[in-house]
N, C-alpha and C. Protein backbone atom coordinates (compact mmCIF):
# COMPACT_ATOMS: atom_id res chain seq x y z
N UNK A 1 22.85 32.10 -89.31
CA UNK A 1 23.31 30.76 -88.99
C UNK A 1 22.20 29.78 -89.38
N UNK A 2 22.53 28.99 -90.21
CA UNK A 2 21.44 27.66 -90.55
C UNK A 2 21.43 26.79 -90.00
N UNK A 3 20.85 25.19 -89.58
CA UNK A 3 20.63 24.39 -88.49
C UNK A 3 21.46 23.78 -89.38
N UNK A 4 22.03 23.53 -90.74
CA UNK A 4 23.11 22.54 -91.02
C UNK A 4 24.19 23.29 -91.14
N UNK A 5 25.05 24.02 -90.43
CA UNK A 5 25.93 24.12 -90.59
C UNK A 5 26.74 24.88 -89.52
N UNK A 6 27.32 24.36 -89.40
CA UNK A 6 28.50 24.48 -88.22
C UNK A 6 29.37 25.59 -88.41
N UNK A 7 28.98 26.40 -87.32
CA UNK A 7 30.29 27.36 -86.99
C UNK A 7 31.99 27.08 -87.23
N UNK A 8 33.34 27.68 -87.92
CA UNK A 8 33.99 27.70 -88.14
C UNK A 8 34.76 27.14 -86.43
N UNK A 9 36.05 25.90 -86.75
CA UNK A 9 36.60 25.64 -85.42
C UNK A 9 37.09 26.47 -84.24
N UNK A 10 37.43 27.65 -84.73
CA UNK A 10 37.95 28.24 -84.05
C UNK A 10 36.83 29.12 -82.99
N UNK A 11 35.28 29.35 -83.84
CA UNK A 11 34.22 29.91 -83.16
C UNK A 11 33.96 28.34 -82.29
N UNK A 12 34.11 27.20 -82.09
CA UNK A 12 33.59 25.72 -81.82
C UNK A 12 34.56 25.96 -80.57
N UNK A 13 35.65 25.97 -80.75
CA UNK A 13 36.77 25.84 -79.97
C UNK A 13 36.59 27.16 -78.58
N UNK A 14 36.36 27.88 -78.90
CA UNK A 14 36.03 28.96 -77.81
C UNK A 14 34.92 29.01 -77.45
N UNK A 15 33.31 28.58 -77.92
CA UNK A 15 32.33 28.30 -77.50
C UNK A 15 32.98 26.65 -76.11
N UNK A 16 33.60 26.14 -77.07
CA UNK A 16 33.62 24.99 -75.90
C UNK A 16 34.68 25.53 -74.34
N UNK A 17 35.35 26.23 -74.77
CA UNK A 17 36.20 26.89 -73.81
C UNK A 17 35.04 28.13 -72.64
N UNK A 18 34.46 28.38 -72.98
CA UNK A 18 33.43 29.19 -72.34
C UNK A 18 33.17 28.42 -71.96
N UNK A 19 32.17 27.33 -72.02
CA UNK A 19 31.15 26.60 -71.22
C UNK A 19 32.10 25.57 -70.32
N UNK A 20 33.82 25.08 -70.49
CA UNK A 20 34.12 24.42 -69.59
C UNK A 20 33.97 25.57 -68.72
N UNK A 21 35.06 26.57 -68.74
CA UNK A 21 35.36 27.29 -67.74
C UNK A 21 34.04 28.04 -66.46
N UNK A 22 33.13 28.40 -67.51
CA UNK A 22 30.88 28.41 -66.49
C UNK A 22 31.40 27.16 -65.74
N UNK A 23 31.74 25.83 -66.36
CA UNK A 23 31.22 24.51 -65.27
C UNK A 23 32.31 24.73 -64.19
N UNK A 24 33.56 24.90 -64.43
CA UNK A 24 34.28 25.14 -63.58
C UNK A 24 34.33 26.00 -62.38
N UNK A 25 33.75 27.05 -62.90
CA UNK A 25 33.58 28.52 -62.19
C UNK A 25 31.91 27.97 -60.98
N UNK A 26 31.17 27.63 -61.48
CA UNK A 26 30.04 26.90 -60.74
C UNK A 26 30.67 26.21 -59.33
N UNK A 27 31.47 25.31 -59.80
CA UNK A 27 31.79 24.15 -58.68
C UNK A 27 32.71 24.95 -57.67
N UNK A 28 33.56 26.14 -58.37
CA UNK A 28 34.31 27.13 -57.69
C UNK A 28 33.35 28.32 -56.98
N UNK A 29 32.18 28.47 -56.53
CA UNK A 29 31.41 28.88 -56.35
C UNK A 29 31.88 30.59 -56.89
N UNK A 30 32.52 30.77 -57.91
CA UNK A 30 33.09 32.22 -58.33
C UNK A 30 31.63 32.33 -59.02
N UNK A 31 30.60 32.98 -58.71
CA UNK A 31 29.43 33.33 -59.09
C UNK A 31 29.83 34.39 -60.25
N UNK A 32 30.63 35.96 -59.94
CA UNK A 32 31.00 36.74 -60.81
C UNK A 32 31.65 36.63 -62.11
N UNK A 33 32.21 35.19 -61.68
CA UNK A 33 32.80 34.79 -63.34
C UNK A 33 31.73 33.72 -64.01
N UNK A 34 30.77 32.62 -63.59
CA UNK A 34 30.26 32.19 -64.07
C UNK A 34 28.94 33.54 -65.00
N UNK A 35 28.94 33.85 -64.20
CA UNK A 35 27.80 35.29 -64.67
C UNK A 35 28.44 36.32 -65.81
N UNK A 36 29.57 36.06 -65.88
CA UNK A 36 29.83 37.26 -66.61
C UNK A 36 30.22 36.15 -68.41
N UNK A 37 30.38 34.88 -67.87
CA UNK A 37 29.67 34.17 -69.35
C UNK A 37 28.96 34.58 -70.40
N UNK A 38 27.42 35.51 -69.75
CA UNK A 38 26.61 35.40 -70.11
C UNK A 38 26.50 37.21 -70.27
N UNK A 39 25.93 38.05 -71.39
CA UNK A 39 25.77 39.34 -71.60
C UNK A 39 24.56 39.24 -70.52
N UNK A 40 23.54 38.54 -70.49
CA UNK A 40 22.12 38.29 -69.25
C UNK A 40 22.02 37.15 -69.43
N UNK A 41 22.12 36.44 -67.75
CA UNK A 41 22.29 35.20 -67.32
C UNK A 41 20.66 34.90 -67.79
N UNK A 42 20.60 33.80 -68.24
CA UNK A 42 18.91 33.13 -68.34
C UNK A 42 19.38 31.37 -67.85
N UNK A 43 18.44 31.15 -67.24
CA UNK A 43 18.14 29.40 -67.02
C UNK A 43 16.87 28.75 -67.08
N UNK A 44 17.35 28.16 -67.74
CA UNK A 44 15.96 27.24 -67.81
C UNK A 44 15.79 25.73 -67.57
N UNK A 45 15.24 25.31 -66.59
CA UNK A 45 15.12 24.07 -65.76
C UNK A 45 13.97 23.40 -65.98
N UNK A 46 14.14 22.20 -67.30
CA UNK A 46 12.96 21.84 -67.73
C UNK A 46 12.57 20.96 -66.85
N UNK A 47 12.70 20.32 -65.96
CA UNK A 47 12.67 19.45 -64.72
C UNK A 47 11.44 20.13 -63.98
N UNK A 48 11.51 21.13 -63.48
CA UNK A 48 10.44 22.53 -62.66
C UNK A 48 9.87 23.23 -63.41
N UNK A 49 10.15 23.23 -65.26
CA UNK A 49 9.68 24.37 -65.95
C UNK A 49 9.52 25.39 -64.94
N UNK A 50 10.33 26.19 -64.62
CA UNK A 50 11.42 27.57 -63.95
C UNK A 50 12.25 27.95 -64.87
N UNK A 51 12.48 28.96 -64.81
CA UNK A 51 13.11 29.82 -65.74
C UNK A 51 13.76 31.13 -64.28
N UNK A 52 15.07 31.40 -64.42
CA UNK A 52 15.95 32.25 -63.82
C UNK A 52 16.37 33.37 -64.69
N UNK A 53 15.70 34.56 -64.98
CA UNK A 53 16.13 34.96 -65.65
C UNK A 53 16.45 36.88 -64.75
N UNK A 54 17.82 37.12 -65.35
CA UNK A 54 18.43 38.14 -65.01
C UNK A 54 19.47 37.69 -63.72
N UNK A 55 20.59 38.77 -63.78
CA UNK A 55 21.41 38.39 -62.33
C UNK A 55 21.28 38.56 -60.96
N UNK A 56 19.93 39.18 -60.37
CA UNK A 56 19.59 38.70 -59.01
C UNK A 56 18.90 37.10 -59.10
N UNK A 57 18.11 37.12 -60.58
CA UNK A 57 17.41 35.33 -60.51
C UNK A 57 18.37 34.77 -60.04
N UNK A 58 19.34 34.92 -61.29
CA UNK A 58 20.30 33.61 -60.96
C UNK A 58 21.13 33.34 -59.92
N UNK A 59 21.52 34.29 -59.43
CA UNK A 59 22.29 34.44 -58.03
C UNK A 59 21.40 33.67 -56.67
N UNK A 60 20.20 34.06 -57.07
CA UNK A 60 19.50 33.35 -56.10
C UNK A 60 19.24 31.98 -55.94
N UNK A 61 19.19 31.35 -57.82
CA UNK A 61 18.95 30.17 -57.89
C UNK A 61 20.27 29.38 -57.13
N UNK A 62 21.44 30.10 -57.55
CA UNK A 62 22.67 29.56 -57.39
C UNK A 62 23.14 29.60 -55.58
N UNK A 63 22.80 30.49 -55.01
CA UNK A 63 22.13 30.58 -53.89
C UNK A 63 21.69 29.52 -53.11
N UNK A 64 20.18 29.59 -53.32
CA UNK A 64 19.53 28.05 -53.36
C UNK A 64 19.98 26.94 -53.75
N UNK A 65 20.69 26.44 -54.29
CA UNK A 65 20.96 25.16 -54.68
C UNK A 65 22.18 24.90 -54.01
N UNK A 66 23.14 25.75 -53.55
CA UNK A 66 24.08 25.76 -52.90
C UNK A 66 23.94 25.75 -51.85
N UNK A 67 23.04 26.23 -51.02
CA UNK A 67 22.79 25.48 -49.81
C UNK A 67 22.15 24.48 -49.43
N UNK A 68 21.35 23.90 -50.39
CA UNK A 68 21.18 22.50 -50.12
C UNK A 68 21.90 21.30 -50.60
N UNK A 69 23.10 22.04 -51.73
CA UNK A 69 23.88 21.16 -51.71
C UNK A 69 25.38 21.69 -51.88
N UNK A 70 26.09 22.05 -50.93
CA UNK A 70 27.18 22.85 -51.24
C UNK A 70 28.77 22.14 -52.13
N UNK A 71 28.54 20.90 -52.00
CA UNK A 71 29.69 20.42 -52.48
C UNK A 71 29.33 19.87 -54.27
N UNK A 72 28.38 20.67 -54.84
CA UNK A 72 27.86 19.99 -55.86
C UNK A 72 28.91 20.42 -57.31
N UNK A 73 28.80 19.40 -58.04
CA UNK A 73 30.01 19.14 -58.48
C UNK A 73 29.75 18.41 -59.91
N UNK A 74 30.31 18.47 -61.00
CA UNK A 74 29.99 18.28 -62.11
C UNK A 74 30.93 16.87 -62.86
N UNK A 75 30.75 15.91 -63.44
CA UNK A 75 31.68 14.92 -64.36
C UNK A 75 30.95 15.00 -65.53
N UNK A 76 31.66 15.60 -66.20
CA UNK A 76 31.17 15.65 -68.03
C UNK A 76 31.50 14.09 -68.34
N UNK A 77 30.73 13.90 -69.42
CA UNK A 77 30.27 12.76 -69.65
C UNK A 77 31.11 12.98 -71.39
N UNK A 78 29.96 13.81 -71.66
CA UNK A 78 30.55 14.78 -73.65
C UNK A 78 29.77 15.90 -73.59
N UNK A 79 30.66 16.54 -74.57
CA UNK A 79 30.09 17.32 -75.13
C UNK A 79 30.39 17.53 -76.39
N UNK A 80 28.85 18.12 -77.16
CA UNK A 80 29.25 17.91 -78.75
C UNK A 80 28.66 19.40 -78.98
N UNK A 81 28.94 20.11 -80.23
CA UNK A 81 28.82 21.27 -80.84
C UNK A 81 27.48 20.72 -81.94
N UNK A 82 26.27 21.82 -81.81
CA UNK A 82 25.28 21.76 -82.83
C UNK A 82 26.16 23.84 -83.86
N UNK A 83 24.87 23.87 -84.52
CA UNK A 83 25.12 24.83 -85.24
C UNK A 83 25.16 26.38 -84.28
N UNK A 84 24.16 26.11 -83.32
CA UNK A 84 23.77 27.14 -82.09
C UNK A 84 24.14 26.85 -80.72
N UNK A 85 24.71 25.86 -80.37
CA UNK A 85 24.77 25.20 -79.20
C UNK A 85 25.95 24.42 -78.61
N UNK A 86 26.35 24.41 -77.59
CA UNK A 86 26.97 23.20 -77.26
C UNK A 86 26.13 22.60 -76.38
N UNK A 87 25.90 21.20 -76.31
CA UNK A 87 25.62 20.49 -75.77
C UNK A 87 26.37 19.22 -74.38
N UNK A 88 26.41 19.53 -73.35
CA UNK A 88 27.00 18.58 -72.39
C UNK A 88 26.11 17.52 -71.77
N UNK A 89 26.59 16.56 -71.82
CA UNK A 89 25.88 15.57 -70.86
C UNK A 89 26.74 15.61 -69.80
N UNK A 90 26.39 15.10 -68.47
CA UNK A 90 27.33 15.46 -67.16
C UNK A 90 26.25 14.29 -65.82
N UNK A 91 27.37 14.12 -64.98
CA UNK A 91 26.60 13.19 -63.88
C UNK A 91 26.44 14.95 -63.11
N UNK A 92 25.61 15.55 -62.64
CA UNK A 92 25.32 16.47 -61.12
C UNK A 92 25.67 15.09 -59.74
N UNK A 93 26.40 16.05 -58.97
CA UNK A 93 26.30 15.32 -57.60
C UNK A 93 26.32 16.09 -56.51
N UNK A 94 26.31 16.00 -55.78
CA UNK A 94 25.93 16.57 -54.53
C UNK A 94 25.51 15.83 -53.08
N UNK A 95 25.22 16.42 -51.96
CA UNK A 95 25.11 15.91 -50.61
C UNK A 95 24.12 17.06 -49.72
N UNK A 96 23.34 16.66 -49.85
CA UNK A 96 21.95 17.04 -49.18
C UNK A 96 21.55 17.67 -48.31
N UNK A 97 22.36 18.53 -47.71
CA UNK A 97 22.80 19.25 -46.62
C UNK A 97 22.33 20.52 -45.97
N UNK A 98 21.44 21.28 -46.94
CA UNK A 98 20.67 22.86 -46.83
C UNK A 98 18.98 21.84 -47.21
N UNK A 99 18.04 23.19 -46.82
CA UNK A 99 16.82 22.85 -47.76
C UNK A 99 16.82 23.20 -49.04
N UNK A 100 16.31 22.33 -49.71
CA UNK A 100 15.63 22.31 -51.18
C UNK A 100 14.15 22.94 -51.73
N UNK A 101 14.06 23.75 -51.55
CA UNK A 101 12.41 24.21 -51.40
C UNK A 101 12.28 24.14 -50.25
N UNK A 102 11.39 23.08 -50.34
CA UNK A 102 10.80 22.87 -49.23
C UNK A 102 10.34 21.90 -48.77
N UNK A 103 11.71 20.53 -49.67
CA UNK A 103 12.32 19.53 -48.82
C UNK A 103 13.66 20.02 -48.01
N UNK A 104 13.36 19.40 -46.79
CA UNK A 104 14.19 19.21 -45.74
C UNK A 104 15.53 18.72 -46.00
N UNK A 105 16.85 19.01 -45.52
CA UNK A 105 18.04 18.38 -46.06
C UNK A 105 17.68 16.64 -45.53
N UNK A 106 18.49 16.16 -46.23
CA UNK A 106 18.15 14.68 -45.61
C UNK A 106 19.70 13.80 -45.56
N UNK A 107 20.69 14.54 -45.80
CA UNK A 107 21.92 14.29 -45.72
C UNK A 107 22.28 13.43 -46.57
N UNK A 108 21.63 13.32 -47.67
CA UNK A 108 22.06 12.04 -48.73
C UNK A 108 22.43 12.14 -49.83
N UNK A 109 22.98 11.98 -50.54
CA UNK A 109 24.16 11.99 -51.73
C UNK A 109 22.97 11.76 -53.23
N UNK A 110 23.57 12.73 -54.61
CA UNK A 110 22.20 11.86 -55.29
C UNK A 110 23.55 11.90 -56.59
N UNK A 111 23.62 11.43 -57.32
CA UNK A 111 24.36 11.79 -58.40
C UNK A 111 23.51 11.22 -59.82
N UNK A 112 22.90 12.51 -60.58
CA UNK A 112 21.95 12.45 -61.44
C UNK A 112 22.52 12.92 -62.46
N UNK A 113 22.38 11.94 -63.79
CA UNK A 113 22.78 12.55 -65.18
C UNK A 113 21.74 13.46 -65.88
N UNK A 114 22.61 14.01 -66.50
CA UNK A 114 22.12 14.92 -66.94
C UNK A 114 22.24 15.81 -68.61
N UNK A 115 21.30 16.95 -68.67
CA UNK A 115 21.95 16.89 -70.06
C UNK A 115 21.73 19.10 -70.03
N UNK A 116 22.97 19.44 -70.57
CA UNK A 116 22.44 21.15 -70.33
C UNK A 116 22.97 21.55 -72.14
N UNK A 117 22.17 22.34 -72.53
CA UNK A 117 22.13 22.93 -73.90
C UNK A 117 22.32 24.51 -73.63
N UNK A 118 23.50 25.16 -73.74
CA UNK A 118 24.06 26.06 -74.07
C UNK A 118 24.05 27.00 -75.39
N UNK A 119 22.90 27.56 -75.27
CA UNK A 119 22.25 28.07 -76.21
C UNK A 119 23.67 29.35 -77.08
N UNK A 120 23.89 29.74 -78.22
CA UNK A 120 24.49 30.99 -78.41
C UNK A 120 23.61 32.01 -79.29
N UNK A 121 23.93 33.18 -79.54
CA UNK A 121 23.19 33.83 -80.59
C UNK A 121 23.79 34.23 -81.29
N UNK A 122 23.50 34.62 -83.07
CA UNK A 122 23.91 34.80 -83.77
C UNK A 122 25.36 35.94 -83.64
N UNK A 123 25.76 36.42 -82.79
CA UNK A 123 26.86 36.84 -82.68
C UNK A 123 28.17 36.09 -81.66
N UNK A 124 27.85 35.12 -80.90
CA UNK A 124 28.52 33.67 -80.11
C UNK A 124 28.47 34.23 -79.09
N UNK A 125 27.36 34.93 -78.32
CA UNK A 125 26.76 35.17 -76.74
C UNK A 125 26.35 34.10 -76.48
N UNK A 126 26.56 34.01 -75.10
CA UNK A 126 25.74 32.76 -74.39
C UNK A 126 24.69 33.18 -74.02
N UNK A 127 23.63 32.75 -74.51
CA UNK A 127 22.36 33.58 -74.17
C UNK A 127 21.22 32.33 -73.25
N UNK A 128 21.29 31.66 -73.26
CA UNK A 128 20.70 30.47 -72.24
C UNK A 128 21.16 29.00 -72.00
N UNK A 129 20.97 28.92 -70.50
CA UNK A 129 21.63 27.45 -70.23
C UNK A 129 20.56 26.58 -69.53
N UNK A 130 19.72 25.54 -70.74
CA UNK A 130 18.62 24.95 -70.02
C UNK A 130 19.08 23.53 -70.20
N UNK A 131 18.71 22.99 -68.74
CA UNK A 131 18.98 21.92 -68.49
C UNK A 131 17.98 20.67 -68.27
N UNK A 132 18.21 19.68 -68.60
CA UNK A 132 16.95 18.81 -68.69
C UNK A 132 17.53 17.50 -67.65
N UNK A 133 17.12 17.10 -66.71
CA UNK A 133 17.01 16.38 -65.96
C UNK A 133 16.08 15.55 -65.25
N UNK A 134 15.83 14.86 -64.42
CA UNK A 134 14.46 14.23 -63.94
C UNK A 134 14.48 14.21 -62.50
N UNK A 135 13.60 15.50 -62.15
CA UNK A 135 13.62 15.51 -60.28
C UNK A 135 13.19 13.65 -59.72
N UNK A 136 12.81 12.99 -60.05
CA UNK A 136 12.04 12.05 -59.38
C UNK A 136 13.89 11.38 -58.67
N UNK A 137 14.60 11.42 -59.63
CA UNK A 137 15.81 10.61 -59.46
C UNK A 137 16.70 11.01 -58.54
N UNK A 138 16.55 12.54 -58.19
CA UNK A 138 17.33 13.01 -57.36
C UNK A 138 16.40 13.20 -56.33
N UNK A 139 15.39 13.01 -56.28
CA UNK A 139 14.05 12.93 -54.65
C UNK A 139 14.65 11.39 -54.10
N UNK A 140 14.40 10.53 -55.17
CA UNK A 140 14.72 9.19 -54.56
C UNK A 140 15.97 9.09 -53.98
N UNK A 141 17.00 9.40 -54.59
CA UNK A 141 18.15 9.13 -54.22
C UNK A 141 18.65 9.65 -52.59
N UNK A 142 18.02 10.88 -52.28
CA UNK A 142 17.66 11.65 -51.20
C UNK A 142 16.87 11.18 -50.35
N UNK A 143 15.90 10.72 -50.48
CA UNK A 143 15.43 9.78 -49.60
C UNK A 143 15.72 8.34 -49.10
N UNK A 144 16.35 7.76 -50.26
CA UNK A 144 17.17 6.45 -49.87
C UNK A 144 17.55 6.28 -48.57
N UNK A 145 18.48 7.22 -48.29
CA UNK A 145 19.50 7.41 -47.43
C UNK A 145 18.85 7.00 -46.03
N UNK A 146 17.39 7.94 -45.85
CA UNK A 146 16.82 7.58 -44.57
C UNK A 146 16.39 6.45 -44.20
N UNK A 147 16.90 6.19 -42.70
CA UNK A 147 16.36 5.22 -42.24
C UNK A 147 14.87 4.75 -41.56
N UNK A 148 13.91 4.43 -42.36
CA UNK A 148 12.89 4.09 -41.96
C UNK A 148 12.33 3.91 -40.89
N UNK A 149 13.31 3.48 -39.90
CA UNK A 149 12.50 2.48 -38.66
C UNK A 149 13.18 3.93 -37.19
N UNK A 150 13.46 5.12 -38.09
CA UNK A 150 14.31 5.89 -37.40
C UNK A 150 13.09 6.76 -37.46
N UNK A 151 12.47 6.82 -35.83
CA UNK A 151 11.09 8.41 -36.02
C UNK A 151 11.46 9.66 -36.87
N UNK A 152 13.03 10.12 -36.43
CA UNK A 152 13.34 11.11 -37.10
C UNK A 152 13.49 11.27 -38.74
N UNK A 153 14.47 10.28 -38.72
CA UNK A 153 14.30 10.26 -40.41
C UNK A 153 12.86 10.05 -40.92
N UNK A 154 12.17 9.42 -40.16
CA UNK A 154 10.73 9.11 -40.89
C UNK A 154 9.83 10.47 -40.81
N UNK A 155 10.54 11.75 -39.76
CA UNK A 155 9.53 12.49 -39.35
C UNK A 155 10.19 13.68 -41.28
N UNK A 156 11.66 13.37 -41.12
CA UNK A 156 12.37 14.34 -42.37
C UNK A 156 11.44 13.28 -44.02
N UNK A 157 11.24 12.02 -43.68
CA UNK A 157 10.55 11.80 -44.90
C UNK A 157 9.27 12.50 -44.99
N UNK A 158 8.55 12.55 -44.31
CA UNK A 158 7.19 12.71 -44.22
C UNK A 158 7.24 14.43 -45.04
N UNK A 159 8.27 15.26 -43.93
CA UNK A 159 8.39 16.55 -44.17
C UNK A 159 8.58 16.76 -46.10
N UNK A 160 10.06 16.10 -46.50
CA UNK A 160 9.87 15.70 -48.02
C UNK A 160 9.38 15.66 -48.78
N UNK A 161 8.67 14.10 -48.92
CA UNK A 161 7.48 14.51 -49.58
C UNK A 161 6.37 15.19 -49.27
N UNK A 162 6.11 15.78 -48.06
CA UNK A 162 5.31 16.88 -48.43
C UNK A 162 5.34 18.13 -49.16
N UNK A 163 7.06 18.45 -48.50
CA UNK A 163 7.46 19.62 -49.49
C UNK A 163 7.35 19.39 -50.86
N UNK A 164 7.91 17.99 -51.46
CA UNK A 164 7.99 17.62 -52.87
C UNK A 164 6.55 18.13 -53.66
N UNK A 165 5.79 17.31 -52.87
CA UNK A 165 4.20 17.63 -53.05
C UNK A 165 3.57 18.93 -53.37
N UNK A 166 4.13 19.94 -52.78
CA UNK A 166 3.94 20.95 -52.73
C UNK A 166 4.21 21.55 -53.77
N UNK A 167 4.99 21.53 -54.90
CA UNK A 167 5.58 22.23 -55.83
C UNK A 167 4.95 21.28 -56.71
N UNK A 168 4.28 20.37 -56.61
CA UNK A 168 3.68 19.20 -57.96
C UNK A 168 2.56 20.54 -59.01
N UNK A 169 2.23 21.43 -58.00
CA UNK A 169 0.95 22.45 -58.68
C UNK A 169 1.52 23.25 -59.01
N UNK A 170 2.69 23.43 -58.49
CA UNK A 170 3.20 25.17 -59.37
C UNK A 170 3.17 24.98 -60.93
N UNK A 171 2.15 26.28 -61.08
CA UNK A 171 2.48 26.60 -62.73
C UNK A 171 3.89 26.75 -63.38
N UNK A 172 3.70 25.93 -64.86
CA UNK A 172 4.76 26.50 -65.81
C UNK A 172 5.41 27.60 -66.18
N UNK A 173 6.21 28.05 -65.72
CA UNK A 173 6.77 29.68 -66.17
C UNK A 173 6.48 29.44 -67.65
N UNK A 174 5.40 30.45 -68.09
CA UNK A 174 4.82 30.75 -69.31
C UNK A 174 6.03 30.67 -70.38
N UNK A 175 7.24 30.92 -70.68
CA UNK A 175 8.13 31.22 -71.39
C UNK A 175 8.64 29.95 -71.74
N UNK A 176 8.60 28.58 -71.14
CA UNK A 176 8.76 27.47 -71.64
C UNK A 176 7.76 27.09 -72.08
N UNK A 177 6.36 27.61 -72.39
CA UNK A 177 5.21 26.81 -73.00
C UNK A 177 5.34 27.30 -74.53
N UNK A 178 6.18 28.28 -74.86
CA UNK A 178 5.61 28.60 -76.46
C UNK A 178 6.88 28.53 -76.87
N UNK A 179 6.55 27.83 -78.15
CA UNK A 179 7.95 27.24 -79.07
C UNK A 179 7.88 27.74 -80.35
């Protein structure tokens, strides 16, 4: 496959049919069908440079993110076909409700655009789904919500950004540093 040239429609047309039905299957929390997308689930979250790779990772990631936000939910924006890829842009939304690491739920709504590249390999496996987003937008939006002059909410901000803080040092999963 060469970077100018596009897979035949009918390989375009079922690559795009895979990746609705992953987004669908996500919001349907059917974990076994979003997973079985993939011959080995990989993620890559350039936001955390984290990487999920294999099906206990991802189960866990999916896991995790689902309990801090269980109603999270996808609006495609587009999506366009490269030579290797489909590409979606999408709003993420969600409601704040589990912990996040090791921020505190804070009960607040964030709805962050976004952009995920659906990698294939030369035989039309889905072989990685890395997504590029900007944590700062979905911290803020999460914190909005609290009320300042409220001890408690001020005691769940404090907790927040500390947790936030906390993950500012985690190393790069080595596998996103070499290109």
């Amino acid at each position: 496959m060469t970077a100018y040239v596009l897979p035949p429609e009918d390989v375009l047309r079922a690559r795009e049919k895979l990746v609705l039905d992953h987004f669908h299957d996500e919001v349907a929390h059917q974990w076994d069908e979003v997973l079985a997308t993939f011959p080995h689930p990989h993620y890559e979250l350039i936001a955390s440079m984290t990487v999920h790779d294999g099906d206990a990772a991802v189960r866990g990631y999916y896991r995790d993110t689902r309990t801090a936000f269980p109603d999270q939910d996808h609006e495609i924006l587009a999506l366009r076909h490269t030579a290797d890829a489909v590409v979606v842009e999408f709003w993420l939304t969600g409601t704040h409700l589990g912990p996040l690491g090791k921020i505190p739920p804070t009960g607040g709504r964030h709805r962050t655009r976004m952009t995920a590249y659906f990698l294939f390999d030369e035989h039309e496996n889905l072989v990685t789904e890395r997504i590029y987003f900007d944590q700062l937008t979905v911290l803020k939006q999460l914190l909005a919500t609290l009320n300042k002059k409220n001890p408690k909410d001020l005691l769940t901000l404090t907790r927040a950004l500390l947790g936030a803080a906390s993950t500012a040092g985690t190393p790069p999963d080595p596998r996103l540093l070499t290109t």
